[in-house]
Structures are given as structure tokens and as C-alpha cells.
N, C-alpha and C. Protein backbone atom coordinates (compact mmCIF):
# COMPACT_ATOMS: atom_id res chain seq x y z
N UNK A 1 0.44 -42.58 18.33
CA UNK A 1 -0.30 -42.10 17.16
C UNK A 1 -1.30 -41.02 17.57
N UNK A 2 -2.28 -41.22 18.60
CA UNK A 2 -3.06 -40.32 18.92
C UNK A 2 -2.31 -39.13 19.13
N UNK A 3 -1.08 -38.83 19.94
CA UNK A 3 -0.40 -37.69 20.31
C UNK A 3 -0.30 -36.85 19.24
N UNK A 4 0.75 -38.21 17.84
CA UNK A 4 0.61 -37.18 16.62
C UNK A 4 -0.22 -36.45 16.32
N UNK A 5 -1.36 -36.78 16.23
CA UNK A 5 -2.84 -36.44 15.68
C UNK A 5 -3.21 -35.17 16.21
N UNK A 6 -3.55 -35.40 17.82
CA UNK A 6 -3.10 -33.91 18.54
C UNK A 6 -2.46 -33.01 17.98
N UNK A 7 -0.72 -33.02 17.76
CA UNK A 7 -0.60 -32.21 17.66
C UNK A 7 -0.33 -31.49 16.03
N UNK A 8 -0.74 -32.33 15.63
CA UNK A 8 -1.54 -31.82 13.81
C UNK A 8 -2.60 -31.07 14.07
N UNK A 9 -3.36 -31.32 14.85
CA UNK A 9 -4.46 -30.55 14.96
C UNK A 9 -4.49 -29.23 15.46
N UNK A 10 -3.80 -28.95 16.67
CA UNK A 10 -2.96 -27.80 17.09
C UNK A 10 -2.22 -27.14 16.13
N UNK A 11 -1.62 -27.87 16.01
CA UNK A 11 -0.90 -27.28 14.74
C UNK A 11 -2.09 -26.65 13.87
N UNK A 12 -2.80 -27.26 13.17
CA UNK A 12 -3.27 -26.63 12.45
C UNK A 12 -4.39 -25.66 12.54
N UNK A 13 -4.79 -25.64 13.98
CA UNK A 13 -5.75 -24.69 14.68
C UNK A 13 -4.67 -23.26 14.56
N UNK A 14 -3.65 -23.61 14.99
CA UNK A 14 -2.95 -22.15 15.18
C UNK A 14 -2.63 -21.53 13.66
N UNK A 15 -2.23 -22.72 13.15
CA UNK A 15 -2.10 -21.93 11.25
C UNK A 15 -3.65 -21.23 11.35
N UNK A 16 -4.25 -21.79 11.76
CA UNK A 16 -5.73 -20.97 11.16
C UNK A 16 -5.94 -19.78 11.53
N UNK A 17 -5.75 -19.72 12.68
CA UNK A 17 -6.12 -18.47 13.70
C UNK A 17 -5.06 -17.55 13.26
N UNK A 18 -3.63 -18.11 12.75
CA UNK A 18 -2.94 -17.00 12.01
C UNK A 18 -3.35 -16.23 10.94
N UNK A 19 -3.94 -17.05 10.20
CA UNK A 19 -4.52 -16.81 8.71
C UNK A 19 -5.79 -15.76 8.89
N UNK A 20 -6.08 -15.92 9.87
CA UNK A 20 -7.67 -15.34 9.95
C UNK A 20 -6.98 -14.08 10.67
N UNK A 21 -6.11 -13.75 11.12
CA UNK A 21 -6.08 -12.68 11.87
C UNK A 21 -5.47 -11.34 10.75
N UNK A 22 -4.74 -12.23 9.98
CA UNK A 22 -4.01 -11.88 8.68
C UNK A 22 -5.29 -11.12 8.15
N UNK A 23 -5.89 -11.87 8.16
CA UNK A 23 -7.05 -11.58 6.84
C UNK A 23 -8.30 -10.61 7.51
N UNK A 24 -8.55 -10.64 9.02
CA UNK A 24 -9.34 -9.47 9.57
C UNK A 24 -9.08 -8.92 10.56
N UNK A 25 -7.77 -8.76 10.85
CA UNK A 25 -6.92 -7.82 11.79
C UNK A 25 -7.47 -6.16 11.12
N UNK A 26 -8.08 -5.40 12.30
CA UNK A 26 -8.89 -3.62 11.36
C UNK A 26 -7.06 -3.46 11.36
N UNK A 27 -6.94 -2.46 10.54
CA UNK A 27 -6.53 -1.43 9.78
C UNK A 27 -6.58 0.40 10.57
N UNK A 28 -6.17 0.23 11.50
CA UNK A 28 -6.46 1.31 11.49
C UNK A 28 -5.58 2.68 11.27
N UNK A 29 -6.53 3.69 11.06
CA UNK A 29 -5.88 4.70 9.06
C UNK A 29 -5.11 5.21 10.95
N UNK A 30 -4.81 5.77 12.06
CA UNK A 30 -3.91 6.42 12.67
C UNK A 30 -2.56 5.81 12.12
N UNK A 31 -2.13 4.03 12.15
CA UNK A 31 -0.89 3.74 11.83
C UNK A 31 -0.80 3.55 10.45
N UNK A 32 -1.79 3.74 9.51
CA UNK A 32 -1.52 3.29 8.30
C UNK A 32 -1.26 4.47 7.24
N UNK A 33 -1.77 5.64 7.51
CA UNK A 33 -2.29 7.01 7.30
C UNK A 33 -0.94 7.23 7.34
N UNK A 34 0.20 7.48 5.94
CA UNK A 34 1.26 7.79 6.40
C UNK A 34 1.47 8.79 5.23
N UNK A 35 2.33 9.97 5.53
CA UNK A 35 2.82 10.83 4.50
C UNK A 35 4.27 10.73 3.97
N UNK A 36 4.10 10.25 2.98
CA UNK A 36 5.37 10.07 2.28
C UNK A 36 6.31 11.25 1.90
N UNK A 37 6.08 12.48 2.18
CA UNK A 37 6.96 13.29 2.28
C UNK A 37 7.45 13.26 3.54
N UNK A 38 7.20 12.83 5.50
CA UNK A 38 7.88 13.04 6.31
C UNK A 38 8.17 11.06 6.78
N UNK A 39 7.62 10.41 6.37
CA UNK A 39 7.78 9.18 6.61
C UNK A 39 9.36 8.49 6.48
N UNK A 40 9.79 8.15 7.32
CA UNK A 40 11.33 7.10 7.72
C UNK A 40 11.36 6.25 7.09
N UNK A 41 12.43 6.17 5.76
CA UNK A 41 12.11 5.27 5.48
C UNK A 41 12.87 3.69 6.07
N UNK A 42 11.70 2.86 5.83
CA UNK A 42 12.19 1.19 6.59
C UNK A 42 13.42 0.78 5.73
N UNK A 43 14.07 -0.30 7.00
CA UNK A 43 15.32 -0.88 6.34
C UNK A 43 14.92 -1.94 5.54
N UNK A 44 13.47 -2.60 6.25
CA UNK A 44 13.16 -3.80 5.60
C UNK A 44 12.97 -3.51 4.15
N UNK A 45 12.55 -4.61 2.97
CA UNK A 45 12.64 -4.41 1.85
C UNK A 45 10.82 -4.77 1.37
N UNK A 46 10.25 -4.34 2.43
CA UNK A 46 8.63 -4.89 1.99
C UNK A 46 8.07 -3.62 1.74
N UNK A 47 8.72 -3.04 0.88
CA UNK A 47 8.30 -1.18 1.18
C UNK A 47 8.70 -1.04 -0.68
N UNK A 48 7.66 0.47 -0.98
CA UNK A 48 8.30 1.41 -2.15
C UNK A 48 8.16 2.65 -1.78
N UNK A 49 9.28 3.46 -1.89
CA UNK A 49 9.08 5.04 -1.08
C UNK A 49 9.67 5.83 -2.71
N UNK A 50 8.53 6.47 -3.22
CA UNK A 50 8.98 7.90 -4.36
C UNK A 50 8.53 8.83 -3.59
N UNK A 51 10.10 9.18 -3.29
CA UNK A 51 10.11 10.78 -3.41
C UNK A 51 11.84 11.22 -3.03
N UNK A 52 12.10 11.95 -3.40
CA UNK A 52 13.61 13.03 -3.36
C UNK A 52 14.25 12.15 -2.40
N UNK A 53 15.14 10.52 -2.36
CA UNK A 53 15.56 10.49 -1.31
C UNK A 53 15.13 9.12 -1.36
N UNK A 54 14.26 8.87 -1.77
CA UNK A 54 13.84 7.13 -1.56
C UNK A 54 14.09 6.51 -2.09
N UNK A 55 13.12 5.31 -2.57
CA UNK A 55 13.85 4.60 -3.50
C UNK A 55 13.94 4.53 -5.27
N UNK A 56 12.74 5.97 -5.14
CA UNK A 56 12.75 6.37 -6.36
C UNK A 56 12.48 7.80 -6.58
N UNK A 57 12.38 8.66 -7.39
CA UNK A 57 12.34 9.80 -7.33
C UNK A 57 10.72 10.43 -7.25
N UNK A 58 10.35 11.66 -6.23
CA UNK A 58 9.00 12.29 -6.95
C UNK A 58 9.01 11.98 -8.13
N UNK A 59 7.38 11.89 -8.84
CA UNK A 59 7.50 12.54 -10.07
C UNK A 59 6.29 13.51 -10.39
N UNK A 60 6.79 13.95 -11.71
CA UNK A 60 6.49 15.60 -11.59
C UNK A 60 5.43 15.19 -13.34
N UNK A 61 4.12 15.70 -12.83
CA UNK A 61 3.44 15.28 -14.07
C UNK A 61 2.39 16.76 -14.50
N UNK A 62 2.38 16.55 -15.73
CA UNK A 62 1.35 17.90 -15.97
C UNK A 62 0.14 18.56 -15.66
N UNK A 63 -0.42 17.49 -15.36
CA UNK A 63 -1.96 17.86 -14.84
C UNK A 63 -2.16 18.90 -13.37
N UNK A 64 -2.85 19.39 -12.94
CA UNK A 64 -2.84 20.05 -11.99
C UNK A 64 -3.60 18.90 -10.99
N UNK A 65 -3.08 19.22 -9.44
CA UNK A 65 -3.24 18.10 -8.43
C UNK A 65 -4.47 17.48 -8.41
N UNK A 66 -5.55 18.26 -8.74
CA UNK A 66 -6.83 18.12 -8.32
C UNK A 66 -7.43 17.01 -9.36
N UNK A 67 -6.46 17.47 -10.26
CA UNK A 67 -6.69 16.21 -11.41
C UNK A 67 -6.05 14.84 -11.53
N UNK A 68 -4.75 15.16 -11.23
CA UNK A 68 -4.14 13.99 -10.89
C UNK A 68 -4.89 12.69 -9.37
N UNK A 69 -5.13 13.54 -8.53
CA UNK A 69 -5.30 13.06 -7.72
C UNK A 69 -7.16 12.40 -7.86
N UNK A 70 -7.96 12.89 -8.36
CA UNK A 70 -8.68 12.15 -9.12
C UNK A 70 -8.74 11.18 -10.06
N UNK A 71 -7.92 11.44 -10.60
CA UNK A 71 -7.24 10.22 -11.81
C UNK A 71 -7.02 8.99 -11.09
N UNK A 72 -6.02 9.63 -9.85
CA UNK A 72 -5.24 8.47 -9.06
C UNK A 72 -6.54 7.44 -8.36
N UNK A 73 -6.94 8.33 -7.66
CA UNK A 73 -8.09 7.25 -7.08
C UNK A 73 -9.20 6.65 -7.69
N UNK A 74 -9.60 6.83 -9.07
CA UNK A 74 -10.62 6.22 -9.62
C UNK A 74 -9.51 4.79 -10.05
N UNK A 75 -7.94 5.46 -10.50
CA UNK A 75 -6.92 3.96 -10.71
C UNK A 75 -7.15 2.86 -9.16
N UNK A 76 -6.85 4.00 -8.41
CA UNK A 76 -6.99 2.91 -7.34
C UNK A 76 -8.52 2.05 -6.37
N UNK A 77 -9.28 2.75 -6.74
CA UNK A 77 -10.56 2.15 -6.65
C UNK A 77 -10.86 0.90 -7.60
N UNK A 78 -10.49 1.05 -9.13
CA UNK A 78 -10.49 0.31 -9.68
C UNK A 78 -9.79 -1.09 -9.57
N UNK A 79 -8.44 -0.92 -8.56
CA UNK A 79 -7.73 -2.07 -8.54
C UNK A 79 -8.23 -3.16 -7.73
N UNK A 80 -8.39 -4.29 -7.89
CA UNK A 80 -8.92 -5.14 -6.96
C UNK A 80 -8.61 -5.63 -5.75
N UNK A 81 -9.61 -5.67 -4.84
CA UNK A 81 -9.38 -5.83 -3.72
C UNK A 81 -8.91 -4.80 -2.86
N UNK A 82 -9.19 -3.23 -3.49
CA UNK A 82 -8.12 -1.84 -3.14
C UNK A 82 -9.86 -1.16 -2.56
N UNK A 83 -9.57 -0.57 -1.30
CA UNK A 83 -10.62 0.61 -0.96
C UNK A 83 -9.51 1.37 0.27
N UNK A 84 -10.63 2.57 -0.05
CA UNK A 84 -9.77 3.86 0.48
C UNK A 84 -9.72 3.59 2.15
N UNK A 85 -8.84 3.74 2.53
CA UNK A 85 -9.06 3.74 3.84
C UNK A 85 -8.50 5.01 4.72
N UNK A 86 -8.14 6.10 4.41
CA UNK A 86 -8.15 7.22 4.52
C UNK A 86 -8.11 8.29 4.22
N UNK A 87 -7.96 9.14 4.63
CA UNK A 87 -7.72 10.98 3.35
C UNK A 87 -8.25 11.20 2.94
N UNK A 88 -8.59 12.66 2.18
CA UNK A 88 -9.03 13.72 1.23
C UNK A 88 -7.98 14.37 0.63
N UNK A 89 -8.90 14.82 -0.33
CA UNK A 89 -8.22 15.89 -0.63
C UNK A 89 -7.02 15.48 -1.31
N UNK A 90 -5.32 16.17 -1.21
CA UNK A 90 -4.65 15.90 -2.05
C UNK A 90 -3.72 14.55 -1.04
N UNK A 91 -4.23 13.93 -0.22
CA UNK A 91 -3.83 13.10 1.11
C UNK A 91 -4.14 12.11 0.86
N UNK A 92 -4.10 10.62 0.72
CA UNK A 92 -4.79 9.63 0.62
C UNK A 92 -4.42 8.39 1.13
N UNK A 93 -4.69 7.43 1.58
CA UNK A 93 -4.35 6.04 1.92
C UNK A 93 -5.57 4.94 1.36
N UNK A 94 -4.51 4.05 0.33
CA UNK A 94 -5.63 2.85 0.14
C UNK A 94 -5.07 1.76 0.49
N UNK A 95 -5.81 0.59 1.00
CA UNK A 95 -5.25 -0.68 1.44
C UNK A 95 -6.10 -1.93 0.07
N UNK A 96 -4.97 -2.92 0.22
CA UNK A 96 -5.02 -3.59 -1.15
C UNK A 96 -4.89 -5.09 -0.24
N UNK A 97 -5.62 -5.91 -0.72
CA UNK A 97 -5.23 -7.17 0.06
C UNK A 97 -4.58 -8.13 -1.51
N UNK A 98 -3.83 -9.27 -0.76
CA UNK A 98 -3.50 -9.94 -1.98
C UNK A 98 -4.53 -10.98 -2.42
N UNK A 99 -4.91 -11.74 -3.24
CA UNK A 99 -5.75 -12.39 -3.88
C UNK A 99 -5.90 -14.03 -2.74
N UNK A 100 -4.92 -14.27 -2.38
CA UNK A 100 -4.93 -15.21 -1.76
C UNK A 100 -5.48 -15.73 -0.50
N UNK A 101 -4.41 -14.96 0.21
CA UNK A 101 -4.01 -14.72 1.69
C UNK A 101 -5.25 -13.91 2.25
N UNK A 102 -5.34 -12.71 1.78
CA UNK A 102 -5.59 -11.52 2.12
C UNK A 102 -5.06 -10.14 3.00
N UNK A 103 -3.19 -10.52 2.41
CA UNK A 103 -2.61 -9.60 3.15
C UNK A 103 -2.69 -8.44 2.56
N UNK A 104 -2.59 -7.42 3.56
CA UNK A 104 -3.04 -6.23 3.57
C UNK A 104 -1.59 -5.24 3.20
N UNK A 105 -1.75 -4.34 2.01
CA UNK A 105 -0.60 -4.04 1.66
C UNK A 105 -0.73 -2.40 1.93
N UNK A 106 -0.52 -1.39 1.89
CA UNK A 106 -0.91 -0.14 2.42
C UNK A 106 -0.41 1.12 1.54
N UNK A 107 -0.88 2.02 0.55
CA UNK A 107 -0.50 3.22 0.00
C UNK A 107 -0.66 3.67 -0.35
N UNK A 108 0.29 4.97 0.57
CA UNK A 108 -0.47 5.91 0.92
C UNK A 108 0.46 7.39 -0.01
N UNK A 109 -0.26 8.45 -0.64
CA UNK A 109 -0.10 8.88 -1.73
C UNK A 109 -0.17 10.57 -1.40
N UNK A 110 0.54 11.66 -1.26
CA UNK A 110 0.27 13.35 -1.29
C UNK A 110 0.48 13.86 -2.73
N UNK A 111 0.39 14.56 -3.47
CA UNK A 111 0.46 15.01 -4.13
C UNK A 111 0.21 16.84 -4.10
N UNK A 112 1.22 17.83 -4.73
CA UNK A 112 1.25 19.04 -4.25
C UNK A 112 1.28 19.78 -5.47
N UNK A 113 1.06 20.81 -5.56
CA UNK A 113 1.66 21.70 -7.29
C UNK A 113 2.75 21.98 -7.17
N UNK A 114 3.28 21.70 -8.31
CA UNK A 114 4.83 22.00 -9.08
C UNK A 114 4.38 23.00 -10.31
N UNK A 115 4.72 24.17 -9.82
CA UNK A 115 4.71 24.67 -11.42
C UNK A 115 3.41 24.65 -12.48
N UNK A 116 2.68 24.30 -13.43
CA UNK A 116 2.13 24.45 -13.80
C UNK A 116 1.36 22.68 -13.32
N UNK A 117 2.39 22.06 -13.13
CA UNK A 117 1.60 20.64 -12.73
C UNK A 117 1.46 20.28 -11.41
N UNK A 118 2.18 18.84 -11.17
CA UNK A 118 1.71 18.18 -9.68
C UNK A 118 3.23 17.45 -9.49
N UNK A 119 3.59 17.67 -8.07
CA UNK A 119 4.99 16.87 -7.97
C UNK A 119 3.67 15.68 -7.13
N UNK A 120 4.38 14.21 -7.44
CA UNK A 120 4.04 13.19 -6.53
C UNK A 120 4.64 12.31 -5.95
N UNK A 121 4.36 12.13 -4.44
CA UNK A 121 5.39 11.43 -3.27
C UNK A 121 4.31 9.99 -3.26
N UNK A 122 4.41 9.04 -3.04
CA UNK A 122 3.95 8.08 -2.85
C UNK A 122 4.48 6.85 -1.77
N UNK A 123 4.18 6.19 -0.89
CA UNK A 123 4.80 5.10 0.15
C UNK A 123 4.13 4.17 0.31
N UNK A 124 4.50 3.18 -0.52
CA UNK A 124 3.44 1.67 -0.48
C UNK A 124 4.51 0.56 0.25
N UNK A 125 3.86 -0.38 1.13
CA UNK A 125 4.31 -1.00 2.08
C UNK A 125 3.37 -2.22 2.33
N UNK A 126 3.86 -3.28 2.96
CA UNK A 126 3.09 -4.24 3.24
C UNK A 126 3.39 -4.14 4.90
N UNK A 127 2.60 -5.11 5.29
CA UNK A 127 1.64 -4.79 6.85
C UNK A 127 2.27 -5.69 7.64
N UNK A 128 2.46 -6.91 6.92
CA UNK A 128 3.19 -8.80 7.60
C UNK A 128 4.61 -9.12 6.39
N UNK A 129 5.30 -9.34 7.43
CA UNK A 129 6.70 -9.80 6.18
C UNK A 129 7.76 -8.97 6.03
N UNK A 130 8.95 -9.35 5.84
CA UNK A 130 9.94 -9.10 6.09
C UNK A 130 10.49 -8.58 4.22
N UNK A 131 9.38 -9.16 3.37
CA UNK A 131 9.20 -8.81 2.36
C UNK A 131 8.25 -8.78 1.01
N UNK A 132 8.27 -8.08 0.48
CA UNK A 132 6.92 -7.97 -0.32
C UNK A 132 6.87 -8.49 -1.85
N UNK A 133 7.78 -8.82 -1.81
CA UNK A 133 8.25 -9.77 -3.72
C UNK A 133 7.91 -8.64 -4.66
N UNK A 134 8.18 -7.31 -4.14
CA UNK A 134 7.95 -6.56 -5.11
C UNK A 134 6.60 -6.36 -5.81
N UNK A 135 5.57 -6.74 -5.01
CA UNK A 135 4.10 -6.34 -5.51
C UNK A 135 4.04 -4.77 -5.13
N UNK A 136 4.79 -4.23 -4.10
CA UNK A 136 3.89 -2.80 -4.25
C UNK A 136 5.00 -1.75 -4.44
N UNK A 137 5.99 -2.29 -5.19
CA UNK A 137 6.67 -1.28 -6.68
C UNK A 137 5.82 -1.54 -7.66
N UNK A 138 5.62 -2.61 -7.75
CA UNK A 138 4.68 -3.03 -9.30
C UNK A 138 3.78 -2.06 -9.15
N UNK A 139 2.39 -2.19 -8.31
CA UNK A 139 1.30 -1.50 -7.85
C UNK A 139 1.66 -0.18 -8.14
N UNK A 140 2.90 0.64 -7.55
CA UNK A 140 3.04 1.86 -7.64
C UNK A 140 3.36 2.25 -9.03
N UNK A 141 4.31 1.80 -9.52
CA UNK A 141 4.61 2.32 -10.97
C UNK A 141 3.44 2.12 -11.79
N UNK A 142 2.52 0.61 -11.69
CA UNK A 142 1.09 0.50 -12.33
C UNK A 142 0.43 1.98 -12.10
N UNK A 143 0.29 2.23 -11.37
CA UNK A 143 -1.16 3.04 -10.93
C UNK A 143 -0.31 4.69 -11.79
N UNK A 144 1.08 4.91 -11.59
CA UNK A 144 1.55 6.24 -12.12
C UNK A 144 1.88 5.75 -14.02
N UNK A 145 1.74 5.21 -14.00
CA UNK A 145 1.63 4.43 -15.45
C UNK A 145 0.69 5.20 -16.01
N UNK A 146 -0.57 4.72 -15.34
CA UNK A 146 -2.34 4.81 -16.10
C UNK A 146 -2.34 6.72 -15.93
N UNK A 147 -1.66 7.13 -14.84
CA UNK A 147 -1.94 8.57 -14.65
C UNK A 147 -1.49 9.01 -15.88
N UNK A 148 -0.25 8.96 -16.06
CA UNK A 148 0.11 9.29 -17.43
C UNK A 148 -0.01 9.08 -18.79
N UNK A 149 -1.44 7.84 -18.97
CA UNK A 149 -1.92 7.41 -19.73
C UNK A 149 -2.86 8.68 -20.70
């Protein structure tokens, strides 16, 4: 009985130390900082890549960049648990943790002029997991939703 006990406890020391590493492992913007116009895209399925080629198309909206891309980040500031963790300008990376856990989901956003408007590439990804249940398609189409609001 004591052995069991042991190794419940182990056991559950190491769940912890997983959880915690999950939850304050830094971030740092060199690997997270990614441009979705030259970025590979992953085989895994914990990923959303828009642009010419991914898994969804650029899209091409009226506003001029400077606007869009203001738009975009007051959406994404606003989202919870979301702060910027890199870029300017028309460049950006925000990291989003989930409500729970606190896994760290990552995306990262260029935007360029098209014409009188803005073409936009976007690459949201999660950090742990082999998959993302589709929270950061949701996230992405959310946030180009409100732009076009």
C-alpha cells in the first residue's frame, strides 16, 4: 500500500510540473514571430494558415493596411487572455492562452496593400499537441469577422 501511495504521488508531482511548465514556459517572439507569407506549412493539424496555398485563402478587404491592422489588434487585445508578443507595424504576433490549462496558442498576422485595400495572410498555431480542436480557425475567422464588421 505504501508503494502505491508513492507512486500516486510521483505521479502526481510530475502531472504538476507538466502543467506548470505548460502554463509558464517564456514564449519567445524569435520562434514564435512567424510570417505567414514565407512560413512551411505543418503536417500536424494544430495549425490555421490563410494565405494563397494554405488552408484557406488571403483575404482581400477594403480598408487600407494601416487601418486594418489597427482594427486587428484592438480585436486582438480585446480577446481574452491574448497580448501582443511581437511586431509593429503591418507584422504582428499575439499569444492567447486557453481558459483552463493555459496553453499557449500563437498568431501571427502581415498584412500588405492590394489595390485600393489590404490583402491578409494570417498563421495561428498551437505550441503543445498534436492538435488544436479547431480553436485557432475559430479565433482566426472570429477576429477577420469583426474586421469586416
Amino acid at each position: 500500500m505504501r508503494r502505491m501511495t508513492d507512486i500516486l504521488i510521483i505521479l502526481a508531482v510530475l502531472v504538476l510540473g507538466a502543467l506548470l511548465f505548460v502554463r509558464f514556459a517564456p514564449s519567445d517572439p524569435a520562434d514564435w514571430h512567424a510570417d505567414p507569407l514565407t512560413v512551411a506549412k505543418p503536417a500536424r493539424p494544430n495549425h490555421w494558415l490563410i494565405r494563397d496555398g494554405g488552408d484557406a485563402p488571403a483575404v482581400l478587404l477594403p480598408q487600407p493596411p494601416d487601418q486594418v491592422m489597427a482594427r486587428l489588434d484592438s480585436i486582438a487585445r480585446a480577446t481574452p487572455r491574448t497580448r501582443l508578443l511581437a511586431g509593429t507595424g503591418f507584422h504582428k504576433t499575439w499569444r492567447t492562452r486557453s481558459a483552463t490549462l493555459g496553453f499557449p496558442d500563437y498568431t501571427s498576422v502581415r498584412v500588405e496593400p492590394a489595390g485600393a485595400g489590404t490583402r491578409l495572410t494570417l498563421y495561428a498555431r498551437a505550441r503543445f499537441g498534436s492538435s488544436d480542436f479547431g480553436v485557432n480557425r475559430k479565433r482566426a475567422e472570429g477576429w477577420i469577422a469583426q474586421i469586416a464588421d
